[in-house]
PDB file of N, CA and C in Angstrom:
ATOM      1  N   UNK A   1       0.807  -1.167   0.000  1.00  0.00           N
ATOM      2  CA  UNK A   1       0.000   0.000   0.000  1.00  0.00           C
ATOM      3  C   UNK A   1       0.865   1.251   0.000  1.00  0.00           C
ATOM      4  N   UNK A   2       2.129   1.291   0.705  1.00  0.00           N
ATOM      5  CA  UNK A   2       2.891   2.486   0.401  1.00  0.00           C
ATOM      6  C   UNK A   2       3.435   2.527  -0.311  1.00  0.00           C
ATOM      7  N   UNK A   3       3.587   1.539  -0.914  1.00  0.00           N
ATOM      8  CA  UNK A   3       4.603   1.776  -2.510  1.00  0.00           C
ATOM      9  C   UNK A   3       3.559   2.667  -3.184  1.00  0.00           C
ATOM     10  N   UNK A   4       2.080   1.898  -3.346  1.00  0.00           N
ATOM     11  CA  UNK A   4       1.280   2.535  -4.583  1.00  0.00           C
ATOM     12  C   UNK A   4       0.631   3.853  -4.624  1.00  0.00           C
ATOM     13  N   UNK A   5       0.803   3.978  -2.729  1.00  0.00           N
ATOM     14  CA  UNK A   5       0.175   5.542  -2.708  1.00  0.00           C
ATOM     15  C   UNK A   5       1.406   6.599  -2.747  1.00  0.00           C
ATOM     16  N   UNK A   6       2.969   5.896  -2.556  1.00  0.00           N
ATOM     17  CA  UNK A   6       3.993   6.798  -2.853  1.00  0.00           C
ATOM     18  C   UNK A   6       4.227   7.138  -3.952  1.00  0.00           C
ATOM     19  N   UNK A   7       3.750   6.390  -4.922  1.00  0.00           N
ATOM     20  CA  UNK A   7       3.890   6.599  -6.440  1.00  0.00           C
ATOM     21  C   UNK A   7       2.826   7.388  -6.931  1.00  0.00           C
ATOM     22  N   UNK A   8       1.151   6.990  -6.286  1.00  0.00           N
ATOM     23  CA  UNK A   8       0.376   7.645  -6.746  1.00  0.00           C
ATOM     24  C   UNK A   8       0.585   9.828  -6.645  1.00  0.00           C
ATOM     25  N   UNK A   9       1.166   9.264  -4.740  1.00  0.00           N
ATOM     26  CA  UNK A   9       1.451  10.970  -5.011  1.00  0.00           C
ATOM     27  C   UNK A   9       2.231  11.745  -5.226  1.00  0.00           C
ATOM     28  N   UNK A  10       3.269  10.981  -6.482  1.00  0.00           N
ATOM     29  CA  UNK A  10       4.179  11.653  -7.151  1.00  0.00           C
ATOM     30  C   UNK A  10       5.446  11.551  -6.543  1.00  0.00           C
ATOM     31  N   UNK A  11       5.064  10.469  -6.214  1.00  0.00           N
ATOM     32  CA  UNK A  11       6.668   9.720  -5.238  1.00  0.00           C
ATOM     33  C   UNK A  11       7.458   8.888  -6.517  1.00  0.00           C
ATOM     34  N   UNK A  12       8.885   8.561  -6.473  1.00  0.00           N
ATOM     35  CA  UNK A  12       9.679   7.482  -7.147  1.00  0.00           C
ATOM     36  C   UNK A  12       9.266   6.407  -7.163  1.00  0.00           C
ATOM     37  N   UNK A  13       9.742   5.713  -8.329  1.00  0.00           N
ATOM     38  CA  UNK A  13       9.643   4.083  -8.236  1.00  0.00           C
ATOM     39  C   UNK A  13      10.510   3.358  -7.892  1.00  0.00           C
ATOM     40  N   UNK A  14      11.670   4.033  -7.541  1.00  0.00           N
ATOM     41  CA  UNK A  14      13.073   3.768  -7.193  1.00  0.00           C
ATOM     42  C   UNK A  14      13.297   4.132  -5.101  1.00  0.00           C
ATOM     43  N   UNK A  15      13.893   2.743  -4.976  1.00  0.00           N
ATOM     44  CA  UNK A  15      14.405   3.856  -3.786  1.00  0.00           C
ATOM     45  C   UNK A  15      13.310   3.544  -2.226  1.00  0.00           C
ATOM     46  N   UNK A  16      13.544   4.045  -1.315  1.00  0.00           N
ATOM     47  CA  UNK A  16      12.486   3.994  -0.179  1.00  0.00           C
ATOM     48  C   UNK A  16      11.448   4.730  -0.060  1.00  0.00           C
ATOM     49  N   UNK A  17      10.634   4.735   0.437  1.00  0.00           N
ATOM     50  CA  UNK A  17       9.214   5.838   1.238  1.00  0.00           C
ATOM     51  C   UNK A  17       9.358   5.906   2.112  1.00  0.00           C
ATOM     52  N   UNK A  18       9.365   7.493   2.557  1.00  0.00           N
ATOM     53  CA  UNK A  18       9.244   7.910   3.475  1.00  0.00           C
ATOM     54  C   UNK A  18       7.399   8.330   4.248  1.00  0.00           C
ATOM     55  N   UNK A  19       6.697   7.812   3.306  1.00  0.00           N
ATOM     56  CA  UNK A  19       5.025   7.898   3.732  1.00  0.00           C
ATOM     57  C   UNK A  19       4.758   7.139   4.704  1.00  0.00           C
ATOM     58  N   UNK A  20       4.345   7.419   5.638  1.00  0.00           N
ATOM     59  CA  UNK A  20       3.145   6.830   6.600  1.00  0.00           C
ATOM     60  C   UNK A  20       1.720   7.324   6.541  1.00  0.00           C
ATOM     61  N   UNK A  21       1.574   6.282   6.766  1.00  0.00           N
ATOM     62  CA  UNK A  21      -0.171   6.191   6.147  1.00  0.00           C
ATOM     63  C   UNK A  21      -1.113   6.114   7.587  1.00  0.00           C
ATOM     64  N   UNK A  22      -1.714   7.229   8.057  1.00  0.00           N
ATOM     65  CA  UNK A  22      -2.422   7.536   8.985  1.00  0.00           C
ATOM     66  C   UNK A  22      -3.756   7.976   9.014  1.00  0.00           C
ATOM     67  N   UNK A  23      -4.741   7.919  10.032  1.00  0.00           N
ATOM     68  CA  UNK A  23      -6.088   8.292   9.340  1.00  0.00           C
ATOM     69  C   UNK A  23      -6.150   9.710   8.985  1.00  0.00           C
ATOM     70  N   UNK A  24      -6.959   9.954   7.827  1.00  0.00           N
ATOM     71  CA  UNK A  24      -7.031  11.275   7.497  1.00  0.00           C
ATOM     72  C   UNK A  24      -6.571  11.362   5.997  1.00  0.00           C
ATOM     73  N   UNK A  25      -5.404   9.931   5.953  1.00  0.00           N
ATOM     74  CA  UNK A  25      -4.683  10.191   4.422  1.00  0.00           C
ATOM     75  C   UNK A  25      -5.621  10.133   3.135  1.00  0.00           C
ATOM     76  N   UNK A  26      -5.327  10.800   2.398  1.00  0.00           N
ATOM     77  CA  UNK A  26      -5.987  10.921   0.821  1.00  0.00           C
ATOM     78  C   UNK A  26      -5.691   9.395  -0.067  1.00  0.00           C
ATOM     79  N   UNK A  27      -6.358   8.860  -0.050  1.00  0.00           N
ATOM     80  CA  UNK A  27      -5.769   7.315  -0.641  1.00  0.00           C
ATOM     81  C   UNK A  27      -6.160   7.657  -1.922  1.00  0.00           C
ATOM     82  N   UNK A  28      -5.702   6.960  -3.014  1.00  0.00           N
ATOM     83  CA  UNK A  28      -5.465   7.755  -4.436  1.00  0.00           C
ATOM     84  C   UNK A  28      -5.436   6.026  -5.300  1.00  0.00           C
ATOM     85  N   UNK A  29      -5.206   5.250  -4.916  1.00  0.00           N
ATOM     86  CA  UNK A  29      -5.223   4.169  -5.718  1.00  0.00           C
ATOM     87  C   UNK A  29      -5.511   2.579  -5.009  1.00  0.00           C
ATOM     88  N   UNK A  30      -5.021   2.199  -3.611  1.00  0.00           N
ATOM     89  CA  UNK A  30      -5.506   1.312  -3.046  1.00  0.00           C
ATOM     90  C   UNK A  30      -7.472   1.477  -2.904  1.00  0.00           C
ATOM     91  N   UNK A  31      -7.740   0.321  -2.923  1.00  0.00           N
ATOM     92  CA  UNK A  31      -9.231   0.171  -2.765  1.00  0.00           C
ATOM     93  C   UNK A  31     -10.045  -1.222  -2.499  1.00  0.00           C
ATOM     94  N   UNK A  32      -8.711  -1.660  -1.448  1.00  0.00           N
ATOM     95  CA  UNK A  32      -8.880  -2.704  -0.868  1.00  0.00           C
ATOM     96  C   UNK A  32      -7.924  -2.899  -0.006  1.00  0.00           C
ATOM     97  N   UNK A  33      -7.847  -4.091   1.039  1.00  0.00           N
ATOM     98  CA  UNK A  33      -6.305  -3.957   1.681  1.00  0.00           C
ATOM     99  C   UNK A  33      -7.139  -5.272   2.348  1.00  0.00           C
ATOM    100  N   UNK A  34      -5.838  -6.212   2.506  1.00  0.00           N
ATOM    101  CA  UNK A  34      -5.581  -8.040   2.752  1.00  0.00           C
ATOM    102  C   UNK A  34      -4.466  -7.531   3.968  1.00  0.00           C
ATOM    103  N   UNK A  35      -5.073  -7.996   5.422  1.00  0.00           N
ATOM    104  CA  UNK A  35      -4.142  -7.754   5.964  1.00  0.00           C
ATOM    105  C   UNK A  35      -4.486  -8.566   7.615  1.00  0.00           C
ATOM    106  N   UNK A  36      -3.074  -8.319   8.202  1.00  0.00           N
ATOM    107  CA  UNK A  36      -3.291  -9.430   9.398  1.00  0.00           C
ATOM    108  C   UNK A  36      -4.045  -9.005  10.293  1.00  0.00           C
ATOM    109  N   UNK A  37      -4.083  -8.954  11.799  1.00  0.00           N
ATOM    110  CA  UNK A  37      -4.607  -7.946  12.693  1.00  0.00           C
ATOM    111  C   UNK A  37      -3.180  -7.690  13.860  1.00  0.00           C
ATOM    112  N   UNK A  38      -2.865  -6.447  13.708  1.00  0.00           N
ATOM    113  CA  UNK A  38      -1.941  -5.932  13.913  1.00  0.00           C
ATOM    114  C   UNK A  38      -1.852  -5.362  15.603  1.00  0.00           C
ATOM    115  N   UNK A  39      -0.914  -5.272  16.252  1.00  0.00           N
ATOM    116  CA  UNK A  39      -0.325  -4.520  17.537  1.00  0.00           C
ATOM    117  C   UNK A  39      -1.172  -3.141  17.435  1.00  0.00           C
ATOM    118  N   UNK A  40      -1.586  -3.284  19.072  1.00  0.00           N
ATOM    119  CA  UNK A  40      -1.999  -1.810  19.599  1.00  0.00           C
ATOM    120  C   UNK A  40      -0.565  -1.214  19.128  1.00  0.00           C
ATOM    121  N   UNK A  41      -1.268   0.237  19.216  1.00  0.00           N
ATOM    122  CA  UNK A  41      -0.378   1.526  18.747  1.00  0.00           C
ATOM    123  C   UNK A  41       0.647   1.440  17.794  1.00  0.00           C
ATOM    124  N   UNK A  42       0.672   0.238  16.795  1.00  0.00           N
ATOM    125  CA  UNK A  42       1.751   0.316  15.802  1.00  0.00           C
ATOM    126  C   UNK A  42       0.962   1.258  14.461  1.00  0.00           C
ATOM    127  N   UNK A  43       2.487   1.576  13.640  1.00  0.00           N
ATOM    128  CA  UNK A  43       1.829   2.187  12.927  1.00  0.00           C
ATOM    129  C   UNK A  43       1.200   1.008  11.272  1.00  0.00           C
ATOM    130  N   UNK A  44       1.099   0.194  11.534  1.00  0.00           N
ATOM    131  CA  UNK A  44       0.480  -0.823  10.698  1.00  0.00           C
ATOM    132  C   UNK A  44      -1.210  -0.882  11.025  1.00  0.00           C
ATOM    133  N   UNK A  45      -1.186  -0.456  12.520  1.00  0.00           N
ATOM    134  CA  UNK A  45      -2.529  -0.354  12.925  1.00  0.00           C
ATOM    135  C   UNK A  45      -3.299   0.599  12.336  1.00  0.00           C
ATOM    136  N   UNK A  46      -2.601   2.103  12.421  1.00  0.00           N
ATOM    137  CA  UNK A  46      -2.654   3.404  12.184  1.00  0.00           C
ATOM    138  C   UNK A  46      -2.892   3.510  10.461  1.00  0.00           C
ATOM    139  N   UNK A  47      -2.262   2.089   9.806  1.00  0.00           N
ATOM    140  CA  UNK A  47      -2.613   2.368   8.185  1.00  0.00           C
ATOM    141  C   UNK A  47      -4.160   1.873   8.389  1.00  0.00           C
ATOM    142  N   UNK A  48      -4.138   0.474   9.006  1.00  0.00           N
ATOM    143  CA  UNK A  48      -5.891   0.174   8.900  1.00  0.00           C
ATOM    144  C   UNK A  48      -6.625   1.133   9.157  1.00  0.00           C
ATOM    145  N   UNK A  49      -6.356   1.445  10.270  1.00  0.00           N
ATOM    146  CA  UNK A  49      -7.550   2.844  10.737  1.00  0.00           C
ATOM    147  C   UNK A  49      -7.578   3.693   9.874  1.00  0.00           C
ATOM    148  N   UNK A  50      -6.622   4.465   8.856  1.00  0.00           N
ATOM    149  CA  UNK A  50      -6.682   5.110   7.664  1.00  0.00           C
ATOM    150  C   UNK A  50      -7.386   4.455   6.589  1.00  0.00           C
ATOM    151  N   UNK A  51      -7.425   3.542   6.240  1.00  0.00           N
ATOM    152  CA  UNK A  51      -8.392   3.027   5.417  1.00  0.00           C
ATOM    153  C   UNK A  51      -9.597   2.315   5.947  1.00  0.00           C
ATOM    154  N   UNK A  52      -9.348   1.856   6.712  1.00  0.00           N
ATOM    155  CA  UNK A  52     -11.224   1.445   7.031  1.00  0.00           C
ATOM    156  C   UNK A  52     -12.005   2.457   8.032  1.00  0.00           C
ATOM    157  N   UNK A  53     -11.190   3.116   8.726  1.00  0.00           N
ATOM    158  CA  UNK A  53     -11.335   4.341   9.715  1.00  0.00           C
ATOM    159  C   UNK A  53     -11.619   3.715  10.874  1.00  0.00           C
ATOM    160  N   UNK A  54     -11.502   4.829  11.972  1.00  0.00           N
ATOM    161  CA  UNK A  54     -10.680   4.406  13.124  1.00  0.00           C
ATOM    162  C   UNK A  54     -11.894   3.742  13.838  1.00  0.00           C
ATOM    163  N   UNK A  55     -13.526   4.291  13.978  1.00  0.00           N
ATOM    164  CA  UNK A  55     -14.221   3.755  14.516  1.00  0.00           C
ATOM    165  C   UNK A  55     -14.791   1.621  13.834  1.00  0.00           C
ATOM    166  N   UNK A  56     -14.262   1.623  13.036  1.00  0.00           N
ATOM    167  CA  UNK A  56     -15.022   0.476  12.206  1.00  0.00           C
ATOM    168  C   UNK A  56     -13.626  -0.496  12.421  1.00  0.00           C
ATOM    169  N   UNK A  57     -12.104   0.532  12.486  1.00  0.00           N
ATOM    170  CA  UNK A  57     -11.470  -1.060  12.717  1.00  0.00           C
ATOM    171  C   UNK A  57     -11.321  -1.530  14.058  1.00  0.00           C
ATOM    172  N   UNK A  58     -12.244  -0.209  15.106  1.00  0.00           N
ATOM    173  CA  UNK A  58     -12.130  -0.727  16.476  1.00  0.00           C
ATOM    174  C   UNK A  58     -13.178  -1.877  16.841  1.00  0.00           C
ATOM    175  N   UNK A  59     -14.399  -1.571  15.987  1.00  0.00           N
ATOM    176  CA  UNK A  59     -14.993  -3.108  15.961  1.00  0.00           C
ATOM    177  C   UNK A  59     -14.736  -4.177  15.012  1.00  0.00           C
ATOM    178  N   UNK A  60     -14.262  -4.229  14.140  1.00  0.00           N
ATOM    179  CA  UNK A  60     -13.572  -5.337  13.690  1.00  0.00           C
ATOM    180  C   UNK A  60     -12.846  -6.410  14.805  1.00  0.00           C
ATOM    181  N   UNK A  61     -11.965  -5.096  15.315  1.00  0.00           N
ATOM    182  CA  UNK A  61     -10.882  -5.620  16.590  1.00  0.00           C
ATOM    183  C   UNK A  61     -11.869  -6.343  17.339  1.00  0.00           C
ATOM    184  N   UNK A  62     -12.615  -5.973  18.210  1.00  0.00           N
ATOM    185  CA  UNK A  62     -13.570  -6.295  18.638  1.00  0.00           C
ATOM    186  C   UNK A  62     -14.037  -7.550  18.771  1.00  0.00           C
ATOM    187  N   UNK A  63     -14.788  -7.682  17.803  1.00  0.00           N
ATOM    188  CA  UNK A  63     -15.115  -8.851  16.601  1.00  0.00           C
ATOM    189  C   UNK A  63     -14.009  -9.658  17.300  1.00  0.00           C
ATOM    190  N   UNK A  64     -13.000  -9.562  16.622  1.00  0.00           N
ATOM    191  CA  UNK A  64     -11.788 -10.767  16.748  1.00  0.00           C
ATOM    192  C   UNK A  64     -11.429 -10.776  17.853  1.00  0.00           C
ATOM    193  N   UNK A  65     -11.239 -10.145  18.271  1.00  0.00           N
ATOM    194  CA  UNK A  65     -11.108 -10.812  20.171  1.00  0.00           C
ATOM    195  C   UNK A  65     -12.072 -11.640  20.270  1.00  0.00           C
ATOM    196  N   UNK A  66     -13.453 -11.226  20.507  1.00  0.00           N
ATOM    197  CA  UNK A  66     -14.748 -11.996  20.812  1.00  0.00           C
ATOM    198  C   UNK A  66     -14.688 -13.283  20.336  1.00  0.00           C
ATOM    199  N   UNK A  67     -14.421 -13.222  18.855  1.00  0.00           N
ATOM    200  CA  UNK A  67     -14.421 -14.884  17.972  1.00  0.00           C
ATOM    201  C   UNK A  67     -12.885 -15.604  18.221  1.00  0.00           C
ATOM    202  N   UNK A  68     -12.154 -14.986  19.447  1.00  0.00           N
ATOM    203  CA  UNK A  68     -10.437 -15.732  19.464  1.00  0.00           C
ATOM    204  C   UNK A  68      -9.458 -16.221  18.152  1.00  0.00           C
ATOM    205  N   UNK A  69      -9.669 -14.863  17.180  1.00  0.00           N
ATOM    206  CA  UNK A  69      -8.784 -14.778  16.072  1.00  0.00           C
ATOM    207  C   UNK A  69      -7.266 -14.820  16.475  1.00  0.00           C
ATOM    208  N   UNK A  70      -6.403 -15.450  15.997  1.00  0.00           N
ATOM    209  CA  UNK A  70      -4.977 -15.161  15.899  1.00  0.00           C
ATOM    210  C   UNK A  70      -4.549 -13.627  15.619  1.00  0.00           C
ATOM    211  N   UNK A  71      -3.844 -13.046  16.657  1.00  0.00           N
ATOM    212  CA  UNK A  71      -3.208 -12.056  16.028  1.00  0.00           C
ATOM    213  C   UNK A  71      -1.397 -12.221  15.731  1.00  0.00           C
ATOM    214  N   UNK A  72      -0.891 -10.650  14.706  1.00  0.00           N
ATOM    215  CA  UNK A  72       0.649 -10.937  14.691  1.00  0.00           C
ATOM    216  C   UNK A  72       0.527 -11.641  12.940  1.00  0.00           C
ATOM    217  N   UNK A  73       1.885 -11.944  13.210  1.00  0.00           N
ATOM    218  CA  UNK A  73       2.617 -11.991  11.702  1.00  0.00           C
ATOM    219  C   UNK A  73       1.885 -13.411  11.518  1.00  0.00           C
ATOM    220  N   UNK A  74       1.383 -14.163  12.246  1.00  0.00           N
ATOM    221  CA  UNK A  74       1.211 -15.657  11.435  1.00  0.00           C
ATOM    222  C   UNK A  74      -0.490 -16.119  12.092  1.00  0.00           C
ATOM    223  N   UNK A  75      -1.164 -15.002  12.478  1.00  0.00           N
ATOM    224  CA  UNK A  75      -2.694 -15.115  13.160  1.00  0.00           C
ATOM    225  C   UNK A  75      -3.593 -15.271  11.652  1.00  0.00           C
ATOM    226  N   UNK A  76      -4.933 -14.611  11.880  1.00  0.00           N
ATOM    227  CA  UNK A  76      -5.525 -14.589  10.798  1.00  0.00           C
ATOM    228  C   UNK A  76      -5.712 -13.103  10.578  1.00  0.00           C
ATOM    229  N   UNK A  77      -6.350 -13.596   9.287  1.00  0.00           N
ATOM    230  CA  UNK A  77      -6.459 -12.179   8.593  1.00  0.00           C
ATOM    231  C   UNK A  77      -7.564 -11.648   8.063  1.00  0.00           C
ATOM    232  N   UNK A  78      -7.642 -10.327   7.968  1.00  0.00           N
ATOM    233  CA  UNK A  78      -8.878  -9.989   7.133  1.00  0.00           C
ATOM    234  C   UNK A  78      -8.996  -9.125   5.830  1.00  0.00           C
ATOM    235  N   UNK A  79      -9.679  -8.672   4.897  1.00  0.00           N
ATOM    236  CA  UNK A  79      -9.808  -8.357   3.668  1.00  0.00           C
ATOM    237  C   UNK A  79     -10.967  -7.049   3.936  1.00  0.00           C
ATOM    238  N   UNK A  80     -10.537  -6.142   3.016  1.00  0.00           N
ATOM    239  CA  UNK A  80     -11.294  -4.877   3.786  1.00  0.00           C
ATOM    240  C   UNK A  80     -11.571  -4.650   2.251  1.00  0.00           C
ATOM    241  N   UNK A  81     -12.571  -4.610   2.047  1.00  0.00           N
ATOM    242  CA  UNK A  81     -13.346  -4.113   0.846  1.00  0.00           C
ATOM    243  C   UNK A  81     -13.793  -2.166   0.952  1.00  0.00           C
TER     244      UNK A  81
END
């Protein structure tokens, strides 16, 4: 997702990003996102909440506590339309 929104906003194709993706951001080409369920206060969290927004991925979270989802690099995952 930061590659495509670094490129979308006139970022290189070469090289690193310096973008973080926080709520509020202008998303320009993602319009979906496949992803795990991530650490309080990381900023991986902070991209979900930018795209699904902050009140809807706090019940998601929610949700997955309640149903004893895996979290972390090898838990389960979800797909955000």
């Amino acid at each position: 997702m930061r590659t495509l929104e670094t490129v979308a906003h006139g970022g290189s194709l070469s090289g690193r990003t310096e973008l973080y993706v926080l709520p509020g951001f202008d998303f320009r080409r993602v319009d979906m996102l496949l992803t795990n369920f991530h650490l309080p206060r990381s900023t991986l969290l902070a991209l979900v909440m930018a795209f699904a927004g902050v009140e809807e991925t706090r019940r998601l979270y929610r949700v997955a506590i309640e149903e004893r989802y895996r979290f972390y690099s090898f838990g389960d995952a979800m797909l955000i339309l």
